[in-house]
Protein backbone atom coordinates (compact mmCIF):
# COMPACT_ATOMS: atom_id res chain seq x y z
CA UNK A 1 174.62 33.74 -19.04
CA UNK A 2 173.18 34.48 -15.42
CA UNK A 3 170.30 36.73 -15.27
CA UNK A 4 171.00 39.81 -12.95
CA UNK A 5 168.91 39.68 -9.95
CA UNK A 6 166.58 42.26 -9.71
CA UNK A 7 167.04 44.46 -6.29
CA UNK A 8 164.72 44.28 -3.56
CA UNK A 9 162.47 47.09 -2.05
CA UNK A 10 163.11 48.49 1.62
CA UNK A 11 159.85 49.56 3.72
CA UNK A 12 161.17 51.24 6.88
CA UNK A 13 158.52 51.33 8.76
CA UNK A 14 157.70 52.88 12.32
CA UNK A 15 155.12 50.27 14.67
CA UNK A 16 154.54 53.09 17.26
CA UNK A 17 154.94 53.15 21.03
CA UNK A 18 154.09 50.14 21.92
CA UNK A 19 150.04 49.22 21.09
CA UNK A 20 150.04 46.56 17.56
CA UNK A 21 147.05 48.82 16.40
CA UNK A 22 148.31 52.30 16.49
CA UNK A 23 150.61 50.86 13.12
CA UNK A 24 149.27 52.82 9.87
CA UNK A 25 147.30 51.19 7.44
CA UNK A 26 150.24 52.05 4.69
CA UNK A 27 152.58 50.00 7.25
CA UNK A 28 149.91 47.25 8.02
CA UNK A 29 150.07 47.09 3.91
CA UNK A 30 154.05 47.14 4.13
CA UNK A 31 153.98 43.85 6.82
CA UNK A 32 151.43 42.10 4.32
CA UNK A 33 153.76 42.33 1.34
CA UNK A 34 157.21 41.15 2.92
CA UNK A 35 159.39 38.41 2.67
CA UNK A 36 161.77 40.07 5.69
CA UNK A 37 160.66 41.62 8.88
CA UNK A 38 163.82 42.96 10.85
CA UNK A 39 161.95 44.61 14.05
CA UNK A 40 163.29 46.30 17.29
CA UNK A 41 163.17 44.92 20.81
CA UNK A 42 159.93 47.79 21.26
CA UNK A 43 158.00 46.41 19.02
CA UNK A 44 154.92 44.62 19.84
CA UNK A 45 155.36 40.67 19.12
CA UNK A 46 151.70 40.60 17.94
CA UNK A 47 152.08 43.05 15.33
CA UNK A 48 154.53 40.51 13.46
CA UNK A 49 150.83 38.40 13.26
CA UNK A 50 149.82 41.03 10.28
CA UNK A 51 152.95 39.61 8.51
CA UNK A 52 152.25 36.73 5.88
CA UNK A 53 152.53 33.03 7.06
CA UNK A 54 155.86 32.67 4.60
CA UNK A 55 157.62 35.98 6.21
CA UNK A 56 160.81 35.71 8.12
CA UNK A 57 161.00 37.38 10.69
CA UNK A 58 164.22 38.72 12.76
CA UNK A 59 165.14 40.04 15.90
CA UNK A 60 167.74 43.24 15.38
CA UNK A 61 166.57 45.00 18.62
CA UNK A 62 169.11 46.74 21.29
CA UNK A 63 169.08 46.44 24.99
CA UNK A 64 169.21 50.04 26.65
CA UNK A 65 172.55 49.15 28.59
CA UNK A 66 174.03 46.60 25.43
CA UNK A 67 173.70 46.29 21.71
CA UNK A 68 172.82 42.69 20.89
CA UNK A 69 172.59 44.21 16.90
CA UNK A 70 175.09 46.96 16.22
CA UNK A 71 173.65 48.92 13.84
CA UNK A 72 176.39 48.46 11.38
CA UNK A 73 175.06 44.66 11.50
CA UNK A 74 171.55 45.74 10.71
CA UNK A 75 172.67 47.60 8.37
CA UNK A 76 174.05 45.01 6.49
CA UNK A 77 171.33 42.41 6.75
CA UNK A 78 168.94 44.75 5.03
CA UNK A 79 171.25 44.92 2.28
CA UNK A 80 171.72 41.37 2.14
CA UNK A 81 167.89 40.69 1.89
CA UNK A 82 167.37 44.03 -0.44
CA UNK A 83 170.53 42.19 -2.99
CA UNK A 84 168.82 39.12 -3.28
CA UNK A 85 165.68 40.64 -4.83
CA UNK A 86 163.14 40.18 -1.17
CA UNK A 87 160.80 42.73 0.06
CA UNK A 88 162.16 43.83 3.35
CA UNK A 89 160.50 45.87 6.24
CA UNK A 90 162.73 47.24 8.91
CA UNK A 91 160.41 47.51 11.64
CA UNK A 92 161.54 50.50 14.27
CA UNK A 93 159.12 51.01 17.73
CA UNK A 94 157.58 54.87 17.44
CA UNK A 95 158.43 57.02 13.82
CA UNK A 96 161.85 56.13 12.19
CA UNK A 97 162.66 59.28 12.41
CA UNK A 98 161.64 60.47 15.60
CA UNK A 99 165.07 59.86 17.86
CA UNK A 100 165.60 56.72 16.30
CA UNK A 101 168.44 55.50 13.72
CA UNK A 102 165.77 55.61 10.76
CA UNK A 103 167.29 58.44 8.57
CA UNK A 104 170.65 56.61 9.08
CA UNK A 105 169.18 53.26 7.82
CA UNK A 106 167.72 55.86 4.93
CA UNK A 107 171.17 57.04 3.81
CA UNK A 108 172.69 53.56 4.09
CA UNK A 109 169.82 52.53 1.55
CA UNK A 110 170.64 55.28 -0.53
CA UNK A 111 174.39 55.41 -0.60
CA UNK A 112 173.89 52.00 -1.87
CA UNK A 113 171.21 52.58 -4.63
CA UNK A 114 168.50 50.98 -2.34
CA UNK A 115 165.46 51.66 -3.30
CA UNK A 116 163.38 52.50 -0.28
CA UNK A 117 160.27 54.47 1.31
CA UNK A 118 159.78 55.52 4.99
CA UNK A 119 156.33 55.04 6.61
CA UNK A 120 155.70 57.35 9.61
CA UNK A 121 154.63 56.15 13.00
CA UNK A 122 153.15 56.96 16.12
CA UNK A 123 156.05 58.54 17.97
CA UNK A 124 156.42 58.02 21.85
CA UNK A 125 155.68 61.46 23.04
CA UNK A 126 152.31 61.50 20.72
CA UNK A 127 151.32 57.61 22.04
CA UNK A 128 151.68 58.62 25.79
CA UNK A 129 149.93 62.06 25.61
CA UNK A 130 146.74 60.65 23.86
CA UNK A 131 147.01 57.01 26.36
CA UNK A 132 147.95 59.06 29.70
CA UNK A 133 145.65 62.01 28.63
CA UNK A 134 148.02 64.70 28.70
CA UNK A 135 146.85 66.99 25.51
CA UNK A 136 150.53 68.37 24.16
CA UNK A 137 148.82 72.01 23.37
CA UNK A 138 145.27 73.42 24.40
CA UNK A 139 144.01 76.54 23.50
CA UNK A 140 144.19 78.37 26.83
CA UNK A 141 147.85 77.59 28.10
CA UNK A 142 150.23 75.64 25.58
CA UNK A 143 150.87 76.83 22.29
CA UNK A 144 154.07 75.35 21.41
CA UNK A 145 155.64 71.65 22.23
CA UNK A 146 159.03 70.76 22.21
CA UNK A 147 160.48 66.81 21.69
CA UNK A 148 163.98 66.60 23.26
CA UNK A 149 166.31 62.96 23.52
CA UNK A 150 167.75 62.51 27.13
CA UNK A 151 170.00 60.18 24.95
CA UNK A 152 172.65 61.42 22.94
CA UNK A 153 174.81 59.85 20.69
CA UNK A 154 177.89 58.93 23.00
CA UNK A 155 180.75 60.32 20.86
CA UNK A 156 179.29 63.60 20.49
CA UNK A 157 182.04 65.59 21.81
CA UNK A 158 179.62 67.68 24.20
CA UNK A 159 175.47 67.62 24.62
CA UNK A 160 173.82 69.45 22.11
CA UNK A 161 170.45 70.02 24.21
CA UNK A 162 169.83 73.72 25.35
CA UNK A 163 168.51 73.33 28.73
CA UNK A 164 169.26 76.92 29.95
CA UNK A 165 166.47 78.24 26.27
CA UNK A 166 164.29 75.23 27.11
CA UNK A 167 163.75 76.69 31.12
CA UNK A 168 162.72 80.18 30.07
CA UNK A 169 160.44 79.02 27.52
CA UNK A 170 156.44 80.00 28.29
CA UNK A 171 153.00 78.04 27.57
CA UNK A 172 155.20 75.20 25.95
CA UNK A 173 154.48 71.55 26.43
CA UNK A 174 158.53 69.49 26.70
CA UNK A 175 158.62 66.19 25.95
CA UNK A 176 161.36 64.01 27.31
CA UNK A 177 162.30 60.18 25.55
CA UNK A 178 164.75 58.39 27.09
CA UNK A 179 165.13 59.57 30.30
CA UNK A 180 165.35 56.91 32.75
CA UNK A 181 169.03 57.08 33.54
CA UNK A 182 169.84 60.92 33.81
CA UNK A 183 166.51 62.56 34.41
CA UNK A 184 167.65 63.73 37.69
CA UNK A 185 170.36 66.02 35.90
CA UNK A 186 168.14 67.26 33.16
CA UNK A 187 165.73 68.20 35.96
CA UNK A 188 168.10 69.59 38.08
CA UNK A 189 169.64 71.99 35.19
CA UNK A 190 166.13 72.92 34.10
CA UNK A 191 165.12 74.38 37.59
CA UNK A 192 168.75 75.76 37.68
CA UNK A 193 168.47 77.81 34.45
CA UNK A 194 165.09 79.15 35.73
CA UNK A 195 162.29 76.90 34.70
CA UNK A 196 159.47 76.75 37.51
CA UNK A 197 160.13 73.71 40.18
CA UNK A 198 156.36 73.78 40.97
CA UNK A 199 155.53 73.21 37.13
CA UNK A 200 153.27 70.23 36.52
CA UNK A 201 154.81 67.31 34.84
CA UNK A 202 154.03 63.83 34.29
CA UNK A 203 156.26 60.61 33.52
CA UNK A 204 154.59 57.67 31.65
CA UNK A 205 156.54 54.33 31.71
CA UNK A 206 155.27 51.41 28.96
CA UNK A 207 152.80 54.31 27.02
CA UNK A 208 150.05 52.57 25.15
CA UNK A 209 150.63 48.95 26.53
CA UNK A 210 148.74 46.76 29.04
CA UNK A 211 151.74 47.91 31.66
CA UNK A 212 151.26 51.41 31.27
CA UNK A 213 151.75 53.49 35.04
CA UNK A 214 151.03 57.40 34.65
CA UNK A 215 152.76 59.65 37.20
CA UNK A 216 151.99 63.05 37.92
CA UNK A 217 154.06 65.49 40.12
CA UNK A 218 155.76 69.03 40.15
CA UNK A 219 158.96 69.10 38.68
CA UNK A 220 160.75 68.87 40.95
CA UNK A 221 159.47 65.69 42.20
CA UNK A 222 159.77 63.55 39.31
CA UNK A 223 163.47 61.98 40.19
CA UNK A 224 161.90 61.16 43.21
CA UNK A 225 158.55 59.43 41.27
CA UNK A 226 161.11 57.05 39.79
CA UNK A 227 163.27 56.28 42.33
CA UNK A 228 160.22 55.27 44.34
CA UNK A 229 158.32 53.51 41.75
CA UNK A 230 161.65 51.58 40.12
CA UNK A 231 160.52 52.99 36.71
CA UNK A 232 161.98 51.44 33.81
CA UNK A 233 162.32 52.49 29.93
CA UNK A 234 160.85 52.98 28.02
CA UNK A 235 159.66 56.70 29.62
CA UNK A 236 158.23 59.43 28.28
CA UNK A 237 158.64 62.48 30.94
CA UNK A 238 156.03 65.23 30.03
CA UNK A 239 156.42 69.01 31.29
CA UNK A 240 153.23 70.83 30.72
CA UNK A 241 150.23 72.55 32.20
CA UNK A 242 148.14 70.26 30.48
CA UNK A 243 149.73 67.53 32.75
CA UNK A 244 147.13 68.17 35.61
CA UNK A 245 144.19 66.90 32.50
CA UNK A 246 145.35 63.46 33.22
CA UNK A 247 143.51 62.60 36.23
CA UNK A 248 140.19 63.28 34.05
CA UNK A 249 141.27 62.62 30.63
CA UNK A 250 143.10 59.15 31.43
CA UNK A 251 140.79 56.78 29.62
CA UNK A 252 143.20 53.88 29.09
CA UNK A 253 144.43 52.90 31.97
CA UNK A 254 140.52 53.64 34.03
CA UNK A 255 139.34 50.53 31.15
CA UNK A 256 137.90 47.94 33.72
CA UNK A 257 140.05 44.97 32.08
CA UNK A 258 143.32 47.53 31.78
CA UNK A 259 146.63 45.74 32.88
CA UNK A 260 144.77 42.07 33.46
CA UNK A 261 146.63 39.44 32.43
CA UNK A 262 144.70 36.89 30.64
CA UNK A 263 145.35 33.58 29.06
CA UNK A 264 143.91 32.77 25.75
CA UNK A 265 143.44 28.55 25.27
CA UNK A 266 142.32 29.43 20.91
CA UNK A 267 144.66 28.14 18.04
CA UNK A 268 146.85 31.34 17.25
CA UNK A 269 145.71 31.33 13.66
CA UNK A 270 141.74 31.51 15.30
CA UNK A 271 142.81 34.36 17.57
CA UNK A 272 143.14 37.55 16.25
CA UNK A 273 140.30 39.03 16.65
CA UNK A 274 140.31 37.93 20.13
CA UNK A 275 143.70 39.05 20.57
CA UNK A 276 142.43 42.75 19.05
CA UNK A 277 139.54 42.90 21.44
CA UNK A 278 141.69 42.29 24.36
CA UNK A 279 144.55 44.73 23.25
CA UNK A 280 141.61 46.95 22.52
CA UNK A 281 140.68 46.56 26.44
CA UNK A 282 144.32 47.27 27.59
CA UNK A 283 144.64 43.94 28.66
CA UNK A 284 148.14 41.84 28.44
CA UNK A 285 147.98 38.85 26.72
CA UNK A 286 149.29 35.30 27.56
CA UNK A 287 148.92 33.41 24.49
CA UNK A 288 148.64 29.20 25.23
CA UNK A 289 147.06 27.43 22.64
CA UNK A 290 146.09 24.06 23.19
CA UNK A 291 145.55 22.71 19.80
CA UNK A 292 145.93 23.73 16.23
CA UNK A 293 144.08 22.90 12.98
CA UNK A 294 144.66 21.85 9.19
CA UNK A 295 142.69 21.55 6.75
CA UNK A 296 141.72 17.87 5.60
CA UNK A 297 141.60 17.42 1.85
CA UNK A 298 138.12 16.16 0.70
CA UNK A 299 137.63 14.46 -2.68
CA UNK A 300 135.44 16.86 -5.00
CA UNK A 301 132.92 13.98 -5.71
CA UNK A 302 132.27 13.42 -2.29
CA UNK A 303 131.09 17.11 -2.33
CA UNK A 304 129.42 16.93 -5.12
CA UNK A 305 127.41 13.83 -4.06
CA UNK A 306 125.78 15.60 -1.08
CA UNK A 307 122.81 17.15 -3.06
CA UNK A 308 121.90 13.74 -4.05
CA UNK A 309 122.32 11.71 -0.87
CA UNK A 310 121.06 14.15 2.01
CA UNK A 311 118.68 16.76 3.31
CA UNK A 312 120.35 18.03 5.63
CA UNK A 313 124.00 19.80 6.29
CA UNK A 314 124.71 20.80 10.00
CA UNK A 315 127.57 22.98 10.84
CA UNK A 316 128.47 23.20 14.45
CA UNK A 317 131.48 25.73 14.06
CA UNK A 318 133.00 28.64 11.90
CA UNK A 319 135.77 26.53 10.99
CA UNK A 320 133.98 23.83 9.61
CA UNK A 321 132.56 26.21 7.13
CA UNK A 322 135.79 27.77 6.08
CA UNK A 323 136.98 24.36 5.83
CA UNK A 324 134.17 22.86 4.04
CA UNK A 325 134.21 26.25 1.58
CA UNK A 326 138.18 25.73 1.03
CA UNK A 327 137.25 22.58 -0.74
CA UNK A 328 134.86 23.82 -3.06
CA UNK A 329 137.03 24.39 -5.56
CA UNK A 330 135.84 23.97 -8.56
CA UNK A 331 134.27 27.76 -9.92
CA UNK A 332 133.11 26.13 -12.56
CA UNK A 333 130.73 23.28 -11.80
CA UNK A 334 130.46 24.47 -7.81
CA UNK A 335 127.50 23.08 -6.49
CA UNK A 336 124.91 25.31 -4.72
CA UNK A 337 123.44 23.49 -2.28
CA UNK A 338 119.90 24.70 -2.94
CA UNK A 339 117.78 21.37 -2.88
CA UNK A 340 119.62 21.03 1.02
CA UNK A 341 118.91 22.57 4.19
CA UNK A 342 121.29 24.00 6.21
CA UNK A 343 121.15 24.38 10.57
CA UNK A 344 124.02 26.08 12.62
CA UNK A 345 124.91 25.94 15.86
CA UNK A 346 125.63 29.36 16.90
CA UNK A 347 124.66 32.71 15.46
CA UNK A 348 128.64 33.13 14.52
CA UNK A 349 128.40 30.13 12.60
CA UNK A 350 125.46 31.07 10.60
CA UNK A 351 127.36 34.63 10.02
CA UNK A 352 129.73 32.83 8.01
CA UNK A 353 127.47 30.86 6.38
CA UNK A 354 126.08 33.81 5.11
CA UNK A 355 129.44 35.20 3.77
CA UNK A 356 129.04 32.22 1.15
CA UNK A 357 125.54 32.78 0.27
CA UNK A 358 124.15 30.16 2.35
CA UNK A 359 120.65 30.39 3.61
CA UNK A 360 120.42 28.72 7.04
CA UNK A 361 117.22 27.27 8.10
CA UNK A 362 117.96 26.52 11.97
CA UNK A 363 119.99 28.04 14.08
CA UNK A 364 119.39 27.42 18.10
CA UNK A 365 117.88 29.88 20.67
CA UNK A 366 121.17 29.19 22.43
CA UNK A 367 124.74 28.06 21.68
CA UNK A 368 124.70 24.56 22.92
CA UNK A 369 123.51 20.76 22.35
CA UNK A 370 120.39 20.75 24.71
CA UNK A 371 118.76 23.81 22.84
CA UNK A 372 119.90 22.19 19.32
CA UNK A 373 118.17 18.82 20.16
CA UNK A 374 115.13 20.27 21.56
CA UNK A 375 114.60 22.27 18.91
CA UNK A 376 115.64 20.43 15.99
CA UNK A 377 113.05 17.56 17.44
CA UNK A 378 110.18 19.59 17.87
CA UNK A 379 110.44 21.49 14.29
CA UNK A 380 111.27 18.77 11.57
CA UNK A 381 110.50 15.15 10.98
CA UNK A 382 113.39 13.42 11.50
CA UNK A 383 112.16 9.71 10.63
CA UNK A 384 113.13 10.08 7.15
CA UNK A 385 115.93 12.74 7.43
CA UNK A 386 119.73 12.05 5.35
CA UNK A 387 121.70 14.30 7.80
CA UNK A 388 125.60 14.76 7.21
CA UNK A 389 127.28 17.06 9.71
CA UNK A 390 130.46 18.97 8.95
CA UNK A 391 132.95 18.72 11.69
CA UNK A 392 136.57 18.50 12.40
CA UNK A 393 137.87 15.33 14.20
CA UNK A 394 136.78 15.66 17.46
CA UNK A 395 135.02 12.56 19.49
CA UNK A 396 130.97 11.80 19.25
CA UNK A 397 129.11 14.44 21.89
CA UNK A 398 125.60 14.75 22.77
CA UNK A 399 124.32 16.07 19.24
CA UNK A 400 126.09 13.12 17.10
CA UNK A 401 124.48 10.65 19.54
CA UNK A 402 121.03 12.56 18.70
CA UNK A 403 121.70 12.31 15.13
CA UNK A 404 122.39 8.65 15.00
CA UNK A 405 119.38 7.89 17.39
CA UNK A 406 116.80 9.74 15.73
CA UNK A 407 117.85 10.01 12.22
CA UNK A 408 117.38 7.43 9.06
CA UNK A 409 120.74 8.26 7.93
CA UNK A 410 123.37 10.23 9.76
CA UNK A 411 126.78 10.72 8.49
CA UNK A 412 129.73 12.95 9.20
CA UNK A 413 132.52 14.36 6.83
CA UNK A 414 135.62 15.87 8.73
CA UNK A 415 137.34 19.18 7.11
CA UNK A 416 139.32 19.76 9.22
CA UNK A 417 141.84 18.24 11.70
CA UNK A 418 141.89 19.35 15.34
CA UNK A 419 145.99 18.70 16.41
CA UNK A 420 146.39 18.63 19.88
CA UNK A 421 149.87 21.02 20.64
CA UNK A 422 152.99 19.65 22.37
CA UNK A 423 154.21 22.18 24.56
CA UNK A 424 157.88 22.20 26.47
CA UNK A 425 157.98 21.70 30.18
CA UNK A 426 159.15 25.25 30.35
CA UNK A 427 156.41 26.61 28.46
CA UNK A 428 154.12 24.58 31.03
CA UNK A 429 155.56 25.86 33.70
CA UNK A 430 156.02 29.44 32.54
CA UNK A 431 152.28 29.68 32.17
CA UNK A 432 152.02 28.21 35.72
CA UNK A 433 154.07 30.95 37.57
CA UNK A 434 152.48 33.77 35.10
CA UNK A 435 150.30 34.93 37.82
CA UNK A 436 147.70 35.68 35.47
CA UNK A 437 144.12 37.33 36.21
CA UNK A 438 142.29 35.17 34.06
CA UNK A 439 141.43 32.50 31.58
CA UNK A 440 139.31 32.29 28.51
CA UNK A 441 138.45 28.95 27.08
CA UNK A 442 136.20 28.84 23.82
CA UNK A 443 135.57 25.10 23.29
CA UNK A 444 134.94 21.91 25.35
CA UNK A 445 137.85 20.67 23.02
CA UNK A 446 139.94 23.06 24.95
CA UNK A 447 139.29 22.29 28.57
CA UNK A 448 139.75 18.89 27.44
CA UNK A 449 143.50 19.45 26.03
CA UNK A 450 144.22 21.64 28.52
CA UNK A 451 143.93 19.76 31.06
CA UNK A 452 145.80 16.82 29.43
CA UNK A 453 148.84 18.55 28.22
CA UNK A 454 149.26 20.61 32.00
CA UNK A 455 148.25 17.43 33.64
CA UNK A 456 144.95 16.99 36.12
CA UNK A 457 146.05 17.70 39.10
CA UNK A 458 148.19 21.00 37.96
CA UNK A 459 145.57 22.26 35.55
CA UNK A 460 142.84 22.02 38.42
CA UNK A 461 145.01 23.89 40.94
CA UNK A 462 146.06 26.75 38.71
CA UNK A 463 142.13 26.97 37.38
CA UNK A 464 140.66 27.77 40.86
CA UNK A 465 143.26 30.39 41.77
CA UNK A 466 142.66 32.67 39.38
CA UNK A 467 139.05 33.59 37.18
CA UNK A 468 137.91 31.26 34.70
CA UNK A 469 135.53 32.55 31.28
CA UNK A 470 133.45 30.08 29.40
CA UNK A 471 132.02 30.84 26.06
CA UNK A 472 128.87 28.89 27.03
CA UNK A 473 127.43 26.08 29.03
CA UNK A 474 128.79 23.48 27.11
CA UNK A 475 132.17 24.50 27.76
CA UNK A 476 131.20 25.39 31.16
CA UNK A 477 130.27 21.99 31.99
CA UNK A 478 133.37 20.61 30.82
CA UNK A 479 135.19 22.44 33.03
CA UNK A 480 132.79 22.03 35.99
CA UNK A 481 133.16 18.21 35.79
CA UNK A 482 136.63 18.91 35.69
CA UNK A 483 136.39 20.20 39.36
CA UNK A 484 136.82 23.69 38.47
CA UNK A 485 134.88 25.71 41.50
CA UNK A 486 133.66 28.65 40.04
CA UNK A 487 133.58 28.87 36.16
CA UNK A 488 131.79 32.49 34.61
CA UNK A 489 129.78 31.47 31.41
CA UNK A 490 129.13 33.90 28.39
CA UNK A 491 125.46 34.19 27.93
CA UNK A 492 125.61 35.53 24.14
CA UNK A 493 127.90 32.75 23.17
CA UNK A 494 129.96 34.79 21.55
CA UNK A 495 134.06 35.95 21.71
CA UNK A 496 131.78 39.73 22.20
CA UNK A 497 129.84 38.29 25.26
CA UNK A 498 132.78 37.06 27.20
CA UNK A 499 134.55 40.39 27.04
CA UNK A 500 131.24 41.66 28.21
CA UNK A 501 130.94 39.51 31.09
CA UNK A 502 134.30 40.24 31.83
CA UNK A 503 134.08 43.63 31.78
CA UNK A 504 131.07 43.31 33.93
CA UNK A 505 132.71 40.75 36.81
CA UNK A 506 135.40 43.28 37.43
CA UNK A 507 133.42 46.44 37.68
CA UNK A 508 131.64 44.67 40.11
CA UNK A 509 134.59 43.95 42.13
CA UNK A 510 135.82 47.64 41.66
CA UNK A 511 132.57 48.68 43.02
């Protein structure tokens, strides 16, 4: 006899207005944890990188003007993946049940013994007041804030909003969602029923995200502010005296990388924290990774063995010690590594050493191979030295010819493998007409894939029309000789110091 499958569980979860880090930690916990994401078309695609590597992941979203999904097909595919025993997360942009179908997708679990649990979300109206700084209450003036949908459900027989109460109200803060396509009506039948035309109001298209454009006016004006400025949904239309804080309180979009468009070169499964720091700077990422990596399988007494046959280990990167870690296996007989010294090239590297308890004995004044050799010559003997340097499988550079020269033995041992990607000629060439601001490139491994999969000629042209970040000379180099013109280099080495020089080159040009 068949053993009855066990039902799944349903997270419905709200992402927020549009930023990937404005989710709750409860929800970030939900996205961990499933085997099916089903997320709207306002959802941020990077917030789908939180899910686990095995989690499918679906599109159910809805154009304003057509329903790609109707909800009566969502509805059903959670049930599907809720019968046959998966954790599922229905992913909905703001709080699910903030003007969204959430408390219908609630019942539908319910009606049909679902079990379920709701996690709340940043809701619109909250996301563009605290990104546009627009407080919803303050002490002095607003006491009271009202959330009203400029989008009805169609087969209502007749609207349900009170325009003529909402005018008269005093000291209250409205909030608008939805009101791209009849905000001149609502607007009109506000200053109609006796509301204030003079009463200052802001619209916020794209709240929270790299796009984000903050308009302020008097009400009266605001059909006018998005006529003229072709606003688009999502909006978020904001009538309060707290409206005229903005121009002070607007910290998001006066960032001085807000709204660049930037071009990361990083494996995606390397680039999270860069993609954070960027989000974190309002900046709209490109993502166009060049190569990715995979772990190469080393034999346990080839680990073992490097007590006994060398004195040194050098690792150049922060993969190659994740790598080199993955295949220490064994928790039993796992060697330590005491009676060897360890150098790394690059304070980040070293960092991660240290997360595995490994004392590092070198470490450069500066991230790249002239500093290493100079400094490595001048502190330690090197006649007798056993060195064996843990790499992935890129070609010989300056340091491994040091190594070989000076050394009595030198040896490498890849862990990992460096897989150049194969990108579409539409992918190419949508990166080419992305009319981006900028370009960050991390490794000389990079520039060199980069320029072979976009081809010379191309890569060069696109590189000296817009800015180009290095994460240090080496890298620099590799691009100068590449004929870029002007290439900006990182002096701390680090993911931290490019933002910083970045942050720096374009206050400079603001200035």
């Amino acid at each position: 006899m068949q053993e009855k499958q066990s039902k799944g569980f349903v997270y419905i979860v709200g992402a927020g207005p549009g930023d990937p880090y404005l989710l709750t930690l409860k929800g970030l916990k939900a996205l961990r944890k499933a085997d099916v994401i089903l997320y709207d078309r306002l959802v941020n695609i990077h917030m789908l990188d939180f899910a686990n590597e095995n989690c499918e992941k679906i599109f159910v979203g809805k154009e304003p003007t057509k329903n790609r999904f109707p909800q009566e097909e969502i509805n059903k595919l959670i049930l599907k993946y809720a019968l046959e025993g998966k954790t599922v997360v229905r992913l909905k942009g703001g709080d699910p049940y903030v003007f969204g179908r959430g408390s219908e997708e609630a019942l539908f679990l319910f009606e049909h013994k679902i079990p379920f649990e709701v996690i709340p979300g940043v809701t619109a109206g909250l996301g563009a007041s605290a990104y546009a700084g627009i407080p919803l209450t303050h002490r002095s003036t607003v006491t009271q804030v009202l959330f009203l949908t400029a989008h009805e459900d169609p087969t209502k027989p007749e609207s349900q909003l009170e325009l003529q109460a909402i005018a008269k109200m005093r000291n209250t803060t409205v909030v608008i969602y939805m009101g791209a396509s009849n905000l001149g009506s609502i607007v009109d039948e506000l200053i109609k029923s006796g509301m204030n035309p003079n009463s200052i109001s802001a619209i916020v298209e794209n709240a929270t995200t790299p796009k984000q454009k903050t308009f302020t006016g008097k009400l009266k004006e605001l059909p006018k502010i998005a006529r003229k400025n072709n606003l688009k949904p999502p909006l978020v239309t904001i009538i309060s005296p707290c409206a005229v804080f903005s121009k002070n309180l607007n910290w998001f979009e006066n960032k001085p990388l807000f709204g660049k468009k930037i071009v990361t070169t990083r494996a995606i499964d390397q680039s999270r924290k860069l993609f954070a720091m960027l989000t974190e700077e309002g900046c709209e990422i490109v993502p166009f990774p060049v190569f990715s990596t995979k772990m190469i399988e080393i034999e346990p007494p080839v680990i073992y063995d490097i007590e006994q046959k060398f004195d040194w280990m050098i690792f150049t990167s922060s993969n190659g010690v994740r790598y080199f870690m993955a295949n220490v296996k064994d928790e039993i007989f796992k060697p330590n590594f005491q009676k060897v010294k360890i150098a790394a090239i690059g304070e980040k590297t070293a960092e991660e050493l240290a997360k595995y308890n490994f004392y590092v004995n070198f470490v450069p004044s500066a991230y790249n191979s002239d500093a290493f050799i100079e400094e490595f010559r001048k502190l330690y003997n090197l006649k007798k030295a056993r060195v064996l340097r843990i790499k992935g499988t890129f070609e010989n550079d300056p340091i491994s010819d040091f190594l070989k020269r000076e050394c009595r033995i030198y040896s490498t041992l890849d862990v990992y493998e460096i897989i150049k990607e194969n990108p579409s000629k539409e992918e190419i060439n949508e990166l080419l007409n992305s009319n981006p601001d900028a370009i960050i490139f991390t490794a000389s491994i990079t520039v060199k894939y980069f320029f072979e999969i976009v081809g010379e000629r191309k890569a060069k042209s696109f590189l000296n029309k817009i800015k180009v970040f290095s994460i240090g000379p080496m890298t620099q180099n590799a691009l100068l000789k590449k004929g870029v013109k002007k290439v900006y280099s990182s002096y701390l080495h680090t993911l931290e110091g490019v933002i910083e020089l970045m942050k720096e080159v374009y206050e400079k040009e603001e200035k």
